[in-house]
Protein backbone atom coordinates (compact mmCIF):
# COMPACT_ATOMS: atom_id res chain seq x y z
CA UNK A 1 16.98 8.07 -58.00
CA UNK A 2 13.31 6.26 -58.65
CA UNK A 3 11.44 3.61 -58.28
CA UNK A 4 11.64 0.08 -60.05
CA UNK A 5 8.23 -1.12 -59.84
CA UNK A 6 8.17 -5.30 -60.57
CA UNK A 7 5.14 -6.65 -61.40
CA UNK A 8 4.73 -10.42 -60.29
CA UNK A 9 4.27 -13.47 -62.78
CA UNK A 10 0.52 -13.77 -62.00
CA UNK A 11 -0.58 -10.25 -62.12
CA UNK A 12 -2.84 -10.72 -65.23
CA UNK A 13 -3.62 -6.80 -66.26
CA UNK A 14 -2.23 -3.53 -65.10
CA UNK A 15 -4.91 -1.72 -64.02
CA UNK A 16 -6.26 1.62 -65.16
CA UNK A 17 -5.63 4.46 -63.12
CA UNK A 18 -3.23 2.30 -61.16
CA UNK A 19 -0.19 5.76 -61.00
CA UNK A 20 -2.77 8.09 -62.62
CA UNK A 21 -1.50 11.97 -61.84
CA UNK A 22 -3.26 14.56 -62.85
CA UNK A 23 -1.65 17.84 -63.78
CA UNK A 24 -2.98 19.62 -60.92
CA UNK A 25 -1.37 17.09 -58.48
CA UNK A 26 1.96 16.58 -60.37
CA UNK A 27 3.78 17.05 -57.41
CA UNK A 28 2.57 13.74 -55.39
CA UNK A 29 3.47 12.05 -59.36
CA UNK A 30 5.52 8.43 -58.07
CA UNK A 31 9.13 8.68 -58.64
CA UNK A 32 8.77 5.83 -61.39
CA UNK A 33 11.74 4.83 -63.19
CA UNK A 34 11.54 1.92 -64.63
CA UNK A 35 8.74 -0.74 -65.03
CA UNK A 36 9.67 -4.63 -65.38
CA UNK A 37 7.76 -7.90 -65.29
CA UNK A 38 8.95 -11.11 -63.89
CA UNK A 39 9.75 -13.72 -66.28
CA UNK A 40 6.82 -15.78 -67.47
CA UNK A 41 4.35 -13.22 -66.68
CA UNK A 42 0.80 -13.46 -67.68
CA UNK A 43 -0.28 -9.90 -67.89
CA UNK A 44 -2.41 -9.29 -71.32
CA UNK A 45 -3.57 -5.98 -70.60
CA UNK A 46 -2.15 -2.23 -69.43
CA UNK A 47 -5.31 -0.42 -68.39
CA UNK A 48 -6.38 3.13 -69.24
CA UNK A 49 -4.63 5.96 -67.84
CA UNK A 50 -2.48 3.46 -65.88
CA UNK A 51 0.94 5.51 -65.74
CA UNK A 52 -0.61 8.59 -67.03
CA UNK A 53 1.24 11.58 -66.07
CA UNK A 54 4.54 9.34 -64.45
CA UNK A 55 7.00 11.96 -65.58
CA UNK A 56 9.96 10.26 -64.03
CA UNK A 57 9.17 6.96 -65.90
CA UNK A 58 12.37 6.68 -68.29
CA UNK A 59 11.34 2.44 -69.11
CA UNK A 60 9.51 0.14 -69.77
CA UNK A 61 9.67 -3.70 -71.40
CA UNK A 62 5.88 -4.72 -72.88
CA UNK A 63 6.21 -8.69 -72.19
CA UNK A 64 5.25 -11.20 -74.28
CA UNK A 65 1.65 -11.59 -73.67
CA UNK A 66 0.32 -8.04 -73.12
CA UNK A 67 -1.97 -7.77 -76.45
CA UNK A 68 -3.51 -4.17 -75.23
CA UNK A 69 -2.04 -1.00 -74.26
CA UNK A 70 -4.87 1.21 -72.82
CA UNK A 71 -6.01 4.75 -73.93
CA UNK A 72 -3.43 7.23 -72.36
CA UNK A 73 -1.55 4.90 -70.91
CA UNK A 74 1.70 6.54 -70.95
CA UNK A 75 0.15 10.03 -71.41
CA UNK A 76 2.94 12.39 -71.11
CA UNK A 77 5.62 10.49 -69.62
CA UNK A 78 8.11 13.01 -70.36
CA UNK A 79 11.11 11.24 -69.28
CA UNK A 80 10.50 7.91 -71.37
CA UNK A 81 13.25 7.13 -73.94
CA UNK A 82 12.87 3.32 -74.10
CA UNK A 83 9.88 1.13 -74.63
CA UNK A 84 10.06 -1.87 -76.19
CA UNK A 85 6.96 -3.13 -77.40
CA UNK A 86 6.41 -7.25 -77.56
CA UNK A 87 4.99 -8.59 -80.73
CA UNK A 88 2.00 -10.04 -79.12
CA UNK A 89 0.55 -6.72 -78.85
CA UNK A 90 -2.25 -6.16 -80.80
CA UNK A 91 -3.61 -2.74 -79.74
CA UNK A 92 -2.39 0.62 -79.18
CA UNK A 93 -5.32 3.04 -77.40
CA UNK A 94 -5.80 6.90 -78.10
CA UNK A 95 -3.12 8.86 -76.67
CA UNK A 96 -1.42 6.01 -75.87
CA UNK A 97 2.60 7.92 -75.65
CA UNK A 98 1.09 11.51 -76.15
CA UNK A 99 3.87 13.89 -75.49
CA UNK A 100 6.22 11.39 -74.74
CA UNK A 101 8.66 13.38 -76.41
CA UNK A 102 11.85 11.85 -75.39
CA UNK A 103 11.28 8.58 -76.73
CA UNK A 104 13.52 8.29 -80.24
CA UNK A 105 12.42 4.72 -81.90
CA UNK A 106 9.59 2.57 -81.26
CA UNK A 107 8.85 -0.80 -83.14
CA UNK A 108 5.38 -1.28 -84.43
CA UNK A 109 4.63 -5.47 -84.99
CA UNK A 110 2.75 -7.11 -87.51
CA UNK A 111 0.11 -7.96 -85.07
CA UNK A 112 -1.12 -4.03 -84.28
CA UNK A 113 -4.50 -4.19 -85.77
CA UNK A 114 -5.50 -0.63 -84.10
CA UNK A 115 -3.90 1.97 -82.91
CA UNK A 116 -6.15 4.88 -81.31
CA UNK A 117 -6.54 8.76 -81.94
CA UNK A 118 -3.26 11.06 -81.46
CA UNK A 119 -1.18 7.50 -80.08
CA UNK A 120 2.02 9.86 -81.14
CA UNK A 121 0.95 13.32 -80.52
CA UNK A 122 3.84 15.40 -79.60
CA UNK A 123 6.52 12.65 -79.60
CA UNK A 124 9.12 15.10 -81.20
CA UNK A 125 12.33 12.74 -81.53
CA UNK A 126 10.08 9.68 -82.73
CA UNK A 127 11.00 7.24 -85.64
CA UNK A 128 8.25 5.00 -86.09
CA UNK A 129 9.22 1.18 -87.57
CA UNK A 130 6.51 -0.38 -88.91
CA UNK A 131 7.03 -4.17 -89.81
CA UNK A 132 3.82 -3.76 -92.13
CA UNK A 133 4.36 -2.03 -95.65
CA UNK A 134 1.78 -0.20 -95.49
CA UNK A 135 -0.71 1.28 -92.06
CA UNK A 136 -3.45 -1.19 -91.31
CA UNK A 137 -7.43 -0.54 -92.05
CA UNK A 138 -7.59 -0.80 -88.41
CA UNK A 139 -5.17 2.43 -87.58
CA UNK A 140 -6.61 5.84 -86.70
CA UNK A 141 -6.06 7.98 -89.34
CA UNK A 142 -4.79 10.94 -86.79
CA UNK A 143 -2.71 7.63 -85.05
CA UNK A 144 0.82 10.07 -85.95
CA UNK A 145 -0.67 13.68 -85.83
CA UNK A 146 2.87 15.30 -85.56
CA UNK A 147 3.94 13.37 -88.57
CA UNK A 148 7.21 11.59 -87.01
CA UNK A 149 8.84 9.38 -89.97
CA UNK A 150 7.83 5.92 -90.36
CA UNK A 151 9.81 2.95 -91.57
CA UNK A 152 7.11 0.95 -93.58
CA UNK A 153 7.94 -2.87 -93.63
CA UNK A 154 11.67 -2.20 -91.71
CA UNK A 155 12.38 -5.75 -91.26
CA UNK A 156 12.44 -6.24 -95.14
CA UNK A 157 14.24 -3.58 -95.89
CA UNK A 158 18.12 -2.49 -97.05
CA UNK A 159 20.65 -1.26 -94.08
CA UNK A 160 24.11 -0.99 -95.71
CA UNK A 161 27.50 -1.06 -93.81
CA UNK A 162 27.48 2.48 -92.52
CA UNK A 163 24.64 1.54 -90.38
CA UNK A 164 22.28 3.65 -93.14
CA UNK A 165 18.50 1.96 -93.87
CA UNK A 166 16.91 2.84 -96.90
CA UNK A 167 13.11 2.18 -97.62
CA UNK A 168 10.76 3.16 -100.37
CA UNK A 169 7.30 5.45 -99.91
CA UNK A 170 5.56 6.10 -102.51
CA UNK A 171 8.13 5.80 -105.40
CA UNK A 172 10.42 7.99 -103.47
CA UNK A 173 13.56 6.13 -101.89
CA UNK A 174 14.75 7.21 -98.47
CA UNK A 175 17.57 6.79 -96.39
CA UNK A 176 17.53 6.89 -92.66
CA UNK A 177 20.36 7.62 -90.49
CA UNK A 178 21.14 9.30 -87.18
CA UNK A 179 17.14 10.34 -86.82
CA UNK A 180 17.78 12.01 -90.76
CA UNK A 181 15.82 10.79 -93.21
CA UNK A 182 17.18 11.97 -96.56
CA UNK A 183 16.16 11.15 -100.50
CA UNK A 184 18.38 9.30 -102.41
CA UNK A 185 18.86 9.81 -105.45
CA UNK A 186 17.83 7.59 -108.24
CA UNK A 187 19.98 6.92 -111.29
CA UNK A 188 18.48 7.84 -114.57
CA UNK A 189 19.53 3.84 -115.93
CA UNK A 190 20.55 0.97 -114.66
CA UNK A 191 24.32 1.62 -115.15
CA UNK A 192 24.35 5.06 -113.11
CA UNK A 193 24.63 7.29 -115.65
């Protein structure tokens, strides 16, 4: 079924490397399914490479206090579908979830400052929610090379009853729904008509 790994309170980074596979030994890859951290933990850091290649890893929880997620960290973790990232974070490395591709939603905080080259490479069911309005001077500009929809500012914007969020790029208003992201349509005046 997997492995749970816990890391303890005190362990103060995750270190790179730590369940690095490489694609020509995928078959001694850990059996990783799920990462946790105690409660109170003081870890600011998940190194480089650190679960690259874990392709049984289906979650993880960031924990308050980790402000850096390394460069390929969760390089193709296949089997991830839940991360949730803790708003102390403050930067993302290259390749960071490349070809992660089961992962559906990820929340971006205010506090990202950077996020690396091709962090979102090949995430094919991604919807990115930013809680900026706009990406950051600090952002790669190839930081969503397969061009998965972002929500820009999502925590200020308009989710009606049916569970639809709407959002405007660029002039153009959207509504999300499901993983769809379709146009609405404006009205020519005020009244609708």
């Amino acid at each position: 079924n997997g492995i749970k790994v816990v890391f303890g309170k005190d362990a103060t980074k995750i270190p790179a490397y730590l369940f690095y596979m490489s694609e020509n030994n995928k078959s001694y890859s850990p059996k990783i399914k799920s990462v946790e951290f105690e409660e109170n933990s003081v870890c600011t850091a998940i190194g480089n490479f650190a679960f690259y290649y874990c392709t049984s890893l289906t979650e993880i929880q960031v924990p308050t206090g980790i402000k850096t997620i390394g460069n390929s960290a969760f390089y193709y973790c296949e089997a991830l579908d839940n991360i949730v990232i803790s708003d102390e974070v403050q930067s993302i490395g290259d390749s960071a979830f490349y070809l992660c591709s089961e992962i559906s939603e990820i929340e971006i905080p205010a506090r990202v400052t950077t996020i690396g080259n091709q962090t979102f490479y090949g995430c094919s069911k991604l919807i990115i929610y930013c809680e900026v309005a706009s990406v950051p001077t600090g952002w790669n500009s190839n930081w969503n090379p397969s061009n998965r929809p972002v929500i820009w500012d999502y925590k200020n914007n308009e989710a009606d009853s049916n569970g639809c969020i709407y959002t405007i790029v660029d002039g153009i208003k959207y509504s999300l729904k499901d993983g769809a992201a379709t146009i609405v349509r404006q009205p020519k005046t005020l009244s609708g008509k």
